[in-house]
C-alpha atoms as a PDB file:
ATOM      1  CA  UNK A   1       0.000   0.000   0.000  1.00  0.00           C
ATOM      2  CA  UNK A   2       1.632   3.436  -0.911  1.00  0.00           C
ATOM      3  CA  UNK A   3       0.671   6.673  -0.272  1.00  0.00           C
ATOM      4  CA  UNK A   4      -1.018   8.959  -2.076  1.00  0.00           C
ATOM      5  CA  UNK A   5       2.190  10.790  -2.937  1.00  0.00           C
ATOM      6  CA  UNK A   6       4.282   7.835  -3.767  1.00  0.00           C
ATOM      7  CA  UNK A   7       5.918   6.848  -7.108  1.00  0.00           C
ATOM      8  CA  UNK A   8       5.069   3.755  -6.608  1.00  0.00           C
ATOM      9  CA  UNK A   9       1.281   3.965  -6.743  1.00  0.00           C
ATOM     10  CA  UNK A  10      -0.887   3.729 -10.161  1.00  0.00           C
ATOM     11  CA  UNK A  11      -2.222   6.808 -11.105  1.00  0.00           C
ATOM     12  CA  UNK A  12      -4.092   8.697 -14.240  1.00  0.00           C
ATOM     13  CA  UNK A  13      -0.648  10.401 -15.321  1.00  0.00           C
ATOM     14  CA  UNK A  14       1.059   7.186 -14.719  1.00  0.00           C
ATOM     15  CA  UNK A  15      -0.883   3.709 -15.632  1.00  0.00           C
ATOM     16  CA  UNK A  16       1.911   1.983 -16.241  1.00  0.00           C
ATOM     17  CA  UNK A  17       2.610   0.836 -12.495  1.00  0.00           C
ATOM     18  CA  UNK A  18       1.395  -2.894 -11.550  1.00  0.00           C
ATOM     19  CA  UNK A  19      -1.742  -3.008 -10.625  1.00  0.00           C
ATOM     20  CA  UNK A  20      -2.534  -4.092  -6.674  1.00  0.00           C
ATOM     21  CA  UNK A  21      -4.172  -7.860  -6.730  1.00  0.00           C
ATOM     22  CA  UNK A  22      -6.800  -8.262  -4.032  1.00  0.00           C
ATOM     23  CA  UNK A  23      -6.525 -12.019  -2.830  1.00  0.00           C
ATOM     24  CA  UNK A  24      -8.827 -11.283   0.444  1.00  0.00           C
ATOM     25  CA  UNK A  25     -11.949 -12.489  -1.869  1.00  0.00           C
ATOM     26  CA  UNK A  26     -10.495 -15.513  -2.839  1.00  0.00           C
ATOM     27  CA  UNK A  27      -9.064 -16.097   1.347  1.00  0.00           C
ATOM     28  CA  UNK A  28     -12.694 -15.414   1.898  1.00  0.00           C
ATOM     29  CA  UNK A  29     -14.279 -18.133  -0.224  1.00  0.00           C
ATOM     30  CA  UNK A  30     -11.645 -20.636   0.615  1.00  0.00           C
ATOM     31  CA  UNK A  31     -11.211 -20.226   4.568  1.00  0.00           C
ATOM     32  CA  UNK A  32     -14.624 -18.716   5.367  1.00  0.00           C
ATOM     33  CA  UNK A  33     -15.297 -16.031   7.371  1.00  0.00           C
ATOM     34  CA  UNK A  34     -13.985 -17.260  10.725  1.00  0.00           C
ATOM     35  CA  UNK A  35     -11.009 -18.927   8.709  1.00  0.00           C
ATOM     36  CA  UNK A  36      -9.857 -15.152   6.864  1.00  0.00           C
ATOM     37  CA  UNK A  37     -10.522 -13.264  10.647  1.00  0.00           C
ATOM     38  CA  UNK A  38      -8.284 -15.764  11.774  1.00  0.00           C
ATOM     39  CA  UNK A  39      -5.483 -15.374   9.393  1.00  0.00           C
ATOM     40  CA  UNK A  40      -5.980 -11.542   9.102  1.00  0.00           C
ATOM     41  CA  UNK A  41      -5.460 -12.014  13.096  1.00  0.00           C
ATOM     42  CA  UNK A  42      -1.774 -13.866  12.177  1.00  0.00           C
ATOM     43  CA  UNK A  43      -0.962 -11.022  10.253  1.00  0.00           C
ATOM     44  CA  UNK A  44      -1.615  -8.604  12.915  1.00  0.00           C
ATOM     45  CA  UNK A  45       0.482 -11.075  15.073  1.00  0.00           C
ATOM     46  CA  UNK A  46       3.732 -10.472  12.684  1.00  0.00           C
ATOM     47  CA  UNK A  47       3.187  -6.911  12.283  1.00  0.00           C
ATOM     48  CA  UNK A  48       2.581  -5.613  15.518  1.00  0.00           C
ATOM     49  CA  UNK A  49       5.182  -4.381  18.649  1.00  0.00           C
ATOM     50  CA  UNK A  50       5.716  -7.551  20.758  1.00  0.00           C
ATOM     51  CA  UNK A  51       5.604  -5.137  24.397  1.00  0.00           C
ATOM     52  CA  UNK A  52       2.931  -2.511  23.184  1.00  0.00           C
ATOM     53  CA  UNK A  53       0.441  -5.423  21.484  1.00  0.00           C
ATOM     54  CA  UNK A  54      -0.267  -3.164  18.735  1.00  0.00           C
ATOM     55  CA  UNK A  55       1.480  -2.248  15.168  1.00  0.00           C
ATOM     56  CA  UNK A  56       3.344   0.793  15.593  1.00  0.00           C
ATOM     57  CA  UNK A  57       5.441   2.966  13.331  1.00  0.00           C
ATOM     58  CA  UNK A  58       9.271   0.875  14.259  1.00  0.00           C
ATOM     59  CA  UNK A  59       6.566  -2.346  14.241  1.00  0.00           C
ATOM     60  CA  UNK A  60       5.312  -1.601  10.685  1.00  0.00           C
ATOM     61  CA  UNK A  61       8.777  -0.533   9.327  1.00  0.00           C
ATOM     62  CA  UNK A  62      10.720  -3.539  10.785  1.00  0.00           C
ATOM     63  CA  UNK A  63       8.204  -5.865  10.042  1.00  0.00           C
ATOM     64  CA  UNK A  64       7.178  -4.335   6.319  1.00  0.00           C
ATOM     65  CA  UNK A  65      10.933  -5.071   5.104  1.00  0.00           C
ATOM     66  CA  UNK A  66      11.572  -8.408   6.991  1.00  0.00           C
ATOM     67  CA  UNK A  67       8.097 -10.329   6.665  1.00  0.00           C
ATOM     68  CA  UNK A  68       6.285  -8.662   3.926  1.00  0.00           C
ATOM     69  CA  UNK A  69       9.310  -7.434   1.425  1.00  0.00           C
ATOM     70  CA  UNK A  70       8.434  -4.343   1.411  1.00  0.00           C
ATOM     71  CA  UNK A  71      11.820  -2.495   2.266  1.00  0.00           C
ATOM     72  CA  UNK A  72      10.928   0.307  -0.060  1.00  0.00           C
ATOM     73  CA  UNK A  73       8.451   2.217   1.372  1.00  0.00           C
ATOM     74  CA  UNK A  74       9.323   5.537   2.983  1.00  0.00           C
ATOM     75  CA  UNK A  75       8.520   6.605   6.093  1.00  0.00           C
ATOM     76  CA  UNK A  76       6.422   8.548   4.593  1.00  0.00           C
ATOM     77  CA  UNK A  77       4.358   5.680   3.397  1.00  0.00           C
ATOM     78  CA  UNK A  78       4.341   3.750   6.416  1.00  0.00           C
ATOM     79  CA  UNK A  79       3.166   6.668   8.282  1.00  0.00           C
ATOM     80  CA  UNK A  80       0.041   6.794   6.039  1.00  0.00           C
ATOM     81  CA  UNK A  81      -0.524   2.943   6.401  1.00  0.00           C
ATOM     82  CA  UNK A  82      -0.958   3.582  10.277  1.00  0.00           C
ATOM     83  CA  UNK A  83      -3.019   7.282   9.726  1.00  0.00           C
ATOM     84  CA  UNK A  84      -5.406   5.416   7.149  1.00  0.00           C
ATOM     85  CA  UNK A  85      -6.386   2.314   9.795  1.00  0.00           C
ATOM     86  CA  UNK A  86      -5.951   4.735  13.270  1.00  0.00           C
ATOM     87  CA  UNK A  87      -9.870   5.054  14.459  1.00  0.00           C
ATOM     88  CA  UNK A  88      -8.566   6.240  17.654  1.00  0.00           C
ATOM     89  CA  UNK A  89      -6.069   8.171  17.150  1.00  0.00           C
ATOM     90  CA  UNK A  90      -3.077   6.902  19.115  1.00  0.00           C
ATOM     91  CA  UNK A  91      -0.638   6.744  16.788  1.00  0.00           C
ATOM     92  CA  UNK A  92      -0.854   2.956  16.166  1.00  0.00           C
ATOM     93  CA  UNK A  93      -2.725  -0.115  15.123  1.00  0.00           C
ATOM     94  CA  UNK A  94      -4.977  -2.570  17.608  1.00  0.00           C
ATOM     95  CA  UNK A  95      -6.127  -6.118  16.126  1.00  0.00           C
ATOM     96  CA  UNK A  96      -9.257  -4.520  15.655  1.00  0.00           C
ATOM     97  CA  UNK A  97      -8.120  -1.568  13.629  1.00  0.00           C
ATOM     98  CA  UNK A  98      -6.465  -3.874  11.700  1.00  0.00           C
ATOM     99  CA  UNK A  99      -8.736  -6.026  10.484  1.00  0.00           C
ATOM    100  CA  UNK A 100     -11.010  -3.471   9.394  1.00  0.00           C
ATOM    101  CA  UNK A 101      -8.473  -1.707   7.845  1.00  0.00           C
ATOM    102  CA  UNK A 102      -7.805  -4.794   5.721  1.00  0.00           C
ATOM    103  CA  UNK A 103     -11.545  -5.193   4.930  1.00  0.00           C
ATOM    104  CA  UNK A 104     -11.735  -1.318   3.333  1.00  0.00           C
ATOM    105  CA  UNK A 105      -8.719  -2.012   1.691  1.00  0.00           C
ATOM    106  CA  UNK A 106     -10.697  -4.570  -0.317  1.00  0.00           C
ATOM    107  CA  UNK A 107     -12.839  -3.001  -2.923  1.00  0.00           C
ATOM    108  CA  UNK A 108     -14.405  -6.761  -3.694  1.00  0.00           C
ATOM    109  CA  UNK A 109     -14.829  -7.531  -0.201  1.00  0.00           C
ATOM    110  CA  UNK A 110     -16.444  -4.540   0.746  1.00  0.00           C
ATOM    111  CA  UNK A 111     -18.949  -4.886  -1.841  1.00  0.00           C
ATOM    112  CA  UNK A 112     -19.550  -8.276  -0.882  1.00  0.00           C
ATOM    113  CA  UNK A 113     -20.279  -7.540   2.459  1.00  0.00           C
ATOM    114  CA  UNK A 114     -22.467  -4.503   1.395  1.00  0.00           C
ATOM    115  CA  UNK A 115     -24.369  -6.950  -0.455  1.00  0.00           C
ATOM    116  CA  UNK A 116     -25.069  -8.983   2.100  1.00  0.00           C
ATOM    117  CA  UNK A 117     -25.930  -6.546   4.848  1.00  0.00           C
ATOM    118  CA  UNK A 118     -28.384  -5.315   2.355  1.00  0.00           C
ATOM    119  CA  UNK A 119     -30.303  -8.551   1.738  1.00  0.00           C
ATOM    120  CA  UNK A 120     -30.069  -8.722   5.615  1.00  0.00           C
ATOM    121  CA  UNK A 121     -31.427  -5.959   5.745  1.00  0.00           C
ATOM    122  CA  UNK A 122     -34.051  -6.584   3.420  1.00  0.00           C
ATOM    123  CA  UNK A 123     -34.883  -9.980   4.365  1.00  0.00           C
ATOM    124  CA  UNK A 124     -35.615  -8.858   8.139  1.00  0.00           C
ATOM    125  CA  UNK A 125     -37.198  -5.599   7.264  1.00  0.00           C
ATOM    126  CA  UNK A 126     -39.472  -7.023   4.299  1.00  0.00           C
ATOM    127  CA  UNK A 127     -41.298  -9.834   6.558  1.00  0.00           C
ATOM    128  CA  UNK A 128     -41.640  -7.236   9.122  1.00  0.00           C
ATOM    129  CA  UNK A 129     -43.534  -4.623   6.729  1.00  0.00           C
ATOM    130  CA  UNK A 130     -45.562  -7.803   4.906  1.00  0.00           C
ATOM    131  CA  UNK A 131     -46.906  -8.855   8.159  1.00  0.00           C
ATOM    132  CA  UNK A 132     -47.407  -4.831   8.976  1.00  0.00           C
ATOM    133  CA  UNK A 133     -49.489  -4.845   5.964  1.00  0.00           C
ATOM    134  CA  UNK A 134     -51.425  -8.267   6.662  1.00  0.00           C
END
């Protein structure tokens, strides 16, 4: 993930960079939902400060080069990978913020999950207004 002011990151002057490939669909369908919490929850686990319990700035930058291969990114851009997930401000990452953070990251897996709030939603709310109407 690269900031918004990185070189790295496709844009409409520059289309030429790879493309990001979003596997968390396919994790999804082949571990369930319980299965991809669960892994997304192992990731935290090799991202995040061993004393503190959450990903911090040193965590992320360590841990970005050594387990993930992603010794390029700036500061800059790990600073940004924090600020985007950091509901509460603190300067770092819980399991929580985390996970969610990995869910809007996923266009497909947010739209997935929109559709099935919706027939939820529509499911629970529809028998309630035809028996209203009965």
């Amino acid at each position: 993930m690269a900031s918004p002011k990185s070189p790295s990151r496709p844009t409409e002057q520059n289309p030429q960079q790879p493309s990001f490939h979003d596997y968390l669909p396919a994790m999804a369908g082949n571990l369930g939902g319980e299965g991809l919490i669960g892994e997304l929850c192992n990731g935290f686990e090799l991202l995040m400060d061993r004393e503190k319990g959450v990903i911090t700035f040193d965590s992320l930058r360590r841990n970005a080069a050594a387990v993930l291969g992603l010794g390029d990114l700036t500061d800059e851009d790990v600073r940004c990978m924090i600020k985007e997930g950091d509901f509460d401000c603190d300067g770092a990452l819980n399991q929580m913020e985390f996970c969610v953070l990995m869910f809007r990251l996923s266009p497909d897996l947010m739209e997935a999950s929109r559709c099935l709030v919706t027939e939820a939603i529509e499911e629970e709310f529809g028998d309630e207004c035809s028996r209203r109407r009965h």
